[in-house]
N, C-alpha and C. Protein backbone atom coordinates (compact mmCIF):
# COMPACT_ATOMS: atom_id res chain seq x y z
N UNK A 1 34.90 -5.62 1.22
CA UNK A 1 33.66 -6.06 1.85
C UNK A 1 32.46 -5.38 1.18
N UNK A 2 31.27 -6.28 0.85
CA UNK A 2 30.17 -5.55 0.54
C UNK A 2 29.23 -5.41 1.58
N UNK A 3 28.24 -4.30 0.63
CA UNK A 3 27.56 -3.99 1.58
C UNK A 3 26.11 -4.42 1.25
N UNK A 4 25.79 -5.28 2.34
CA UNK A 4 24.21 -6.28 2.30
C UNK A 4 22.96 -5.27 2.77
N UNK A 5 22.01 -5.38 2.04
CA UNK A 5 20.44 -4.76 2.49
C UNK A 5 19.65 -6.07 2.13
N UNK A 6 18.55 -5.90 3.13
CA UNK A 6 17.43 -6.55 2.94
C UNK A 6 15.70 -5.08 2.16
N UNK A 7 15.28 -5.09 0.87
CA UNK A 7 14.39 -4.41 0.66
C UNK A 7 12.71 -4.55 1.03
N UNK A 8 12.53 -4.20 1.46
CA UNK A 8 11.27 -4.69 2.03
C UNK A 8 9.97 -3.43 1.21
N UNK A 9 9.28 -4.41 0.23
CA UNK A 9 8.42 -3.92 -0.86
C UNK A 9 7.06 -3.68 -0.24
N UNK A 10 6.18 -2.96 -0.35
CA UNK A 10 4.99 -3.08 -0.76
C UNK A 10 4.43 -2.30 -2.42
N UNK A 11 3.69 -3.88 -2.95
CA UNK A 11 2.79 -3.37 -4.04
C UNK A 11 1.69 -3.53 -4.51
N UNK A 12 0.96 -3.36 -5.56
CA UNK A 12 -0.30 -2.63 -5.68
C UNK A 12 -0.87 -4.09 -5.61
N UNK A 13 -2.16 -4.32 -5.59
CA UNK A 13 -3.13 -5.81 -5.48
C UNK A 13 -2.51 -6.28 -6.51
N UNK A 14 -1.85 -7.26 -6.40
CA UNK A 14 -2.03 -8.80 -7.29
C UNK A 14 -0.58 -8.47 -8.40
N UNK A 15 0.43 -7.56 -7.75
CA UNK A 15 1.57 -7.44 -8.02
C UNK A 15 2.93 -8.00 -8.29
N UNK A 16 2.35 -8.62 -6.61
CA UNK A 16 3.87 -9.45 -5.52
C UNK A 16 4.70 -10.30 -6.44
N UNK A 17 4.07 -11.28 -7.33
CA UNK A 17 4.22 -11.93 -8.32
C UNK A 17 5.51 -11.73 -9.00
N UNK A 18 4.62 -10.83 -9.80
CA UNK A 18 5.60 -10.60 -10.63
C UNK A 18 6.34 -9.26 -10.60
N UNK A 19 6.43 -8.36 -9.73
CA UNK A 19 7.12 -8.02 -9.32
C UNK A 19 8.46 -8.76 -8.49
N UNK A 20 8.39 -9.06 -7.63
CA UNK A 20 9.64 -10.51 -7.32
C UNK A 20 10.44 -10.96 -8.80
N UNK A 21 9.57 -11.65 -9.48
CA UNK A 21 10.28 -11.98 -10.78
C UNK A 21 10.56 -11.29 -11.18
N UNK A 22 10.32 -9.78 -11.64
CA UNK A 22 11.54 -8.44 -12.59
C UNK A 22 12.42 -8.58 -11.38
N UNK A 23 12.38 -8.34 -10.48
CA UNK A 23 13.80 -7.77 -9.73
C UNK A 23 14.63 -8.86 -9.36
N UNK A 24 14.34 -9.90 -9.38
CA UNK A 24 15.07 -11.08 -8.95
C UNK A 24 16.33 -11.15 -10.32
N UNK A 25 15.81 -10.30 -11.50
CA UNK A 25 16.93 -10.59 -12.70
C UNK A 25 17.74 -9.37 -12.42
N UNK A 26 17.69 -8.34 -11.59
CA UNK A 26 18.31 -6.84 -11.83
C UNK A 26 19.77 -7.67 -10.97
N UNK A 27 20.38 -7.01 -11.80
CA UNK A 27 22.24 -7.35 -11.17
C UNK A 27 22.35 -6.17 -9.32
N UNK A 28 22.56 -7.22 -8.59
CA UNK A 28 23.26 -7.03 -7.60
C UNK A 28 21.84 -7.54 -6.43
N UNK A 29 20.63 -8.07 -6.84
CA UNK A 29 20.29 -8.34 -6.51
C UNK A 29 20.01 -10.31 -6.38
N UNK A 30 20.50 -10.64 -4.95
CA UNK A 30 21.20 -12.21 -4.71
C UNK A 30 19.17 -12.79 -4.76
N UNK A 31 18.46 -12.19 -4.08
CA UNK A 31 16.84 -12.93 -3.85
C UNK A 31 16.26 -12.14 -3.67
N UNK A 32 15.13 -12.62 -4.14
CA UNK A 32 13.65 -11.97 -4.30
C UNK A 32 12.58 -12.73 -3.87
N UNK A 33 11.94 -12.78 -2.97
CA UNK A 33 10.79 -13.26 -2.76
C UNK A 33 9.17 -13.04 -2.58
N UNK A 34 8.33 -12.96 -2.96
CA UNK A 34 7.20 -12.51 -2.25
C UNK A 34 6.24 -13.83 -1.17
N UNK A 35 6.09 -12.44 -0.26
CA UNK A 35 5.94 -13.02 1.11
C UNK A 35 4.48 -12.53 1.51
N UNK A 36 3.80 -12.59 2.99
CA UNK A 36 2.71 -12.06 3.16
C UNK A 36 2.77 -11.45 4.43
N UNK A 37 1.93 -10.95 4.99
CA UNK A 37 2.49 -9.60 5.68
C UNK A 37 2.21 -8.17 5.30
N UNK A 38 2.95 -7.27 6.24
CA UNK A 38 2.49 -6.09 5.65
C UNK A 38 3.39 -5.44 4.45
N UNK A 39 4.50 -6.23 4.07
CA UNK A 39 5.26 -6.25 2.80
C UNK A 39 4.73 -7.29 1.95
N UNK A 40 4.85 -7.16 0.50
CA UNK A 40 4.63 -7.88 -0.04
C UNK A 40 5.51 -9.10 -0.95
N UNK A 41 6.89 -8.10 -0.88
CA UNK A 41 8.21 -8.47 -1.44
C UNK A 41 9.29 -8.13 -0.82
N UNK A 42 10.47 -9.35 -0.46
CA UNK A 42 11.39 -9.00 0.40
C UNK A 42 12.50 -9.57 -0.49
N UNK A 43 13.43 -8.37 -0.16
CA UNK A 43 14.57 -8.68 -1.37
C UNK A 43 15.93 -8.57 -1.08
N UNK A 44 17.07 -9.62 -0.90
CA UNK A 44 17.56 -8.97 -0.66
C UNK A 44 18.92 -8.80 -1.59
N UNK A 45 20.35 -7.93 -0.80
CA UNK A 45 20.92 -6.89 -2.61
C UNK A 45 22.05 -6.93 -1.71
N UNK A 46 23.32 -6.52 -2.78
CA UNK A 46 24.43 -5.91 -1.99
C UNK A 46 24.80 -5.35 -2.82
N UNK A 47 25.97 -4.67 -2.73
CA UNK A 47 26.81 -3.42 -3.72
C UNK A 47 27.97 -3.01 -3.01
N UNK A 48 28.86 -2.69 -3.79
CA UNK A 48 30.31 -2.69 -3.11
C UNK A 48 30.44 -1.49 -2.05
N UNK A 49 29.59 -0.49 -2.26
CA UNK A 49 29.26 0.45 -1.08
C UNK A 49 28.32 1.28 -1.07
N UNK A 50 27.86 2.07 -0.10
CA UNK A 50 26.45 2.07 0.75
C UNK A 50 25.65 3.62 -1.04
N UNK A 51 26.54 3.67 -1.62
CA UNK A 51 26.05 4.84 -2.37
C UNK A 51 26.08 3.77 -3.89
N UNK A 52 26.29 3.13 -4.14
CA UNK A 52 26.13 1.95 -5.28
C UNK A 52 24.60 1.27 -4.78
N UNK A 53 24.68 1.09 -3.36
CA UNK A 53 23.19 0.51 -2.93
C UNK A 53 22.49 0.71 -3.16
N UNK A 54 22.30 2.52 -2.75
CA UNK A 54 21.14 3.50 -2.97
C UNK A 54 21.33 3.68 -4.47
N UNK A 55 22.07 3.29 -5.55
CA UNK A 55 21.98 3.26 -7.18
C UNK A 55 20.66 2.36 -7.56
N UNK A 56 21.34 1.23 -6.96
CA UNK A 56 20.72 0.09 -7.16
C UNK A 56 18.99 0.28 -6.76
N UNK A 57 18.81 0.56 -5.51
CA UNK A 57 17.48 0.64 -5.06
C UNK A 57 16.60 1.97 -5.94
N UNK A 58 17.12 3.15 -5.86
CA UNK A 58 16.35 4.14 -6.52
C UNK A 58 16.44 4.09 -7.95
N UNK A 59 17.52 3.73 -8.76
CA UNK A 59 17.54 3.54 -10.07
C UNK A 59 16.94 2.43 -10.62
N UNK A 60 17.17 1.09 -10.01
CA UNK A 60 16.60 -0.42 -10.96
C UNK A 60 15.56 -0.31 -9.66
N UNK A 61 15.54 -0.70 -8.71
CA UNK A 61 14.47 -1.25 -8.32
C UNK A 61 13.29 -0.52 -8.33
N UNK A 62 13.16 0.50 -7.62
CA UNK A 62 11.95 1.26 -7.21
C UNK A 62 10.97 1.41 -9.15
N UNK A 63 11.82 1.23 -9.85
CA UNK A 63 11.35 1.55 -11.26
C UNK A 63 10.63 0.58 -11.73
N UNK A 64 10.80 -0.61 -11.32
CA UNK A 64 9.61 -1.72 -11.36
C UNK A 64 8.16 -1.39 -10.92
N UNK A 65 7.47 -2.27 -12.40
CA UNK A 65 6.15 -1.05 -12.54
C UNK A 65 5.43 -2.14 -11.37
N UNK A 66 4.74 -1.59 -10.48
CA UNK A 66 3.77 -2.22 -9.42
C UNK A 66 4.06 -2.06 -8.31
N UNK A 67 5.64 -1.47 -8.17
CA UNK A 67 5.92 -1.34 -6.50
C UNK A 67 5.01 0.57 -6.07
N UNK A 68 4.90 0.30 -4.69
CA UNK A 68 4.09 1.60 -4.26
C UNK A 68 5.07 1.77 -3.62
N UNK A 69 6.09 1.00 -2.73
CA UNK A 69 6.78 1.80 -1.48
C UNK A 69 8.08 0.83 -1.28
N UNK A 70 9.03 1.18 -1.03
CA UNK A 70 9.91 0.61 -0.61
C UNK A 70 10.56 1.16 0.52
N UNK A 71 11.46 -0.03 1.47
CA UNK A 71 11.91 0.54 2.71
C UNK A 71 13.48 -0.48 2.63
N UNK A 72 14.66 0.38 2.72
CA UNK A 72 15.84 -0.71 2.88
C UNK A 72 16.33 -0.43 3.86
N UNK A 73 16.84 -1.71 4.77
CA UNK A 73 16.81 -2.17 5.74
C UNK A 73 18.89 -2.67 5.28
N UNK A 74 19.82 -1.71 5.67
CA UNK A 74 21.14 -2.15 5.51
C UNK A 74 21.45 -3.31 6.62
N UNK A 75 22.22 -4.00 6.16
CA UNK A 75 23.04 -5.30 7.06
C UNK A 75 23.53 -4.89 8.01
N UNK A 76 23.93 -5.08 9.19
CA UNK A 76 25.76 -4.38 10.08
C UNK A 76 25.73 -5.71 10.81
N UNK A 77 27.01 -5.17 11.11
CA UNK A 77 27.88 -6.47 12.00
C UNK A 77 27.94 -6.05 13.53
N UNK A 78 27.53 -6.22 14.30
CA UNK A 78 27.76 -5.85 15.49
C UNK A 78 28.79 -6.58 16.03
């Protein structure tokens, strides 16, 4: 079973763009969108477990030049 997050971006003025488009190509990430709101980009990712996730988010994503903040938001099954 993997493990699903939704990333919820904010970035700098006139970012959202193309930010969405770099990360929408990074592997393990299924969608990328930019949205409006108090995020600007909502993304979402999976990885075979919860420490591959946090690879994924602090290593490829957060490294995309224009993001200011990120917040991940893991899946569960109740």
């Amino acid at each position: 079973m993997v493990v699903q997050a939704y990333i919820l971006i904010q970035t700098e003025v006139g970012k959202a763009a193309s930010v969405a488009r770099s990360i929408a190509d990074i592997k393990g990430v299924t969608q990328a969108e930019d949205v409006t709101g108090p995020y600007d980009v909502i993304v979402r990712a999976e990885a075979r477990n919860v420490d591959e996730l946090g690879k994924l988010v602090v290593a490829r994503v957060q490294g995309v030049d224009g993001i200011t903040r990120t917040l991940t938001c893991p899946v569960v099954h109740l």
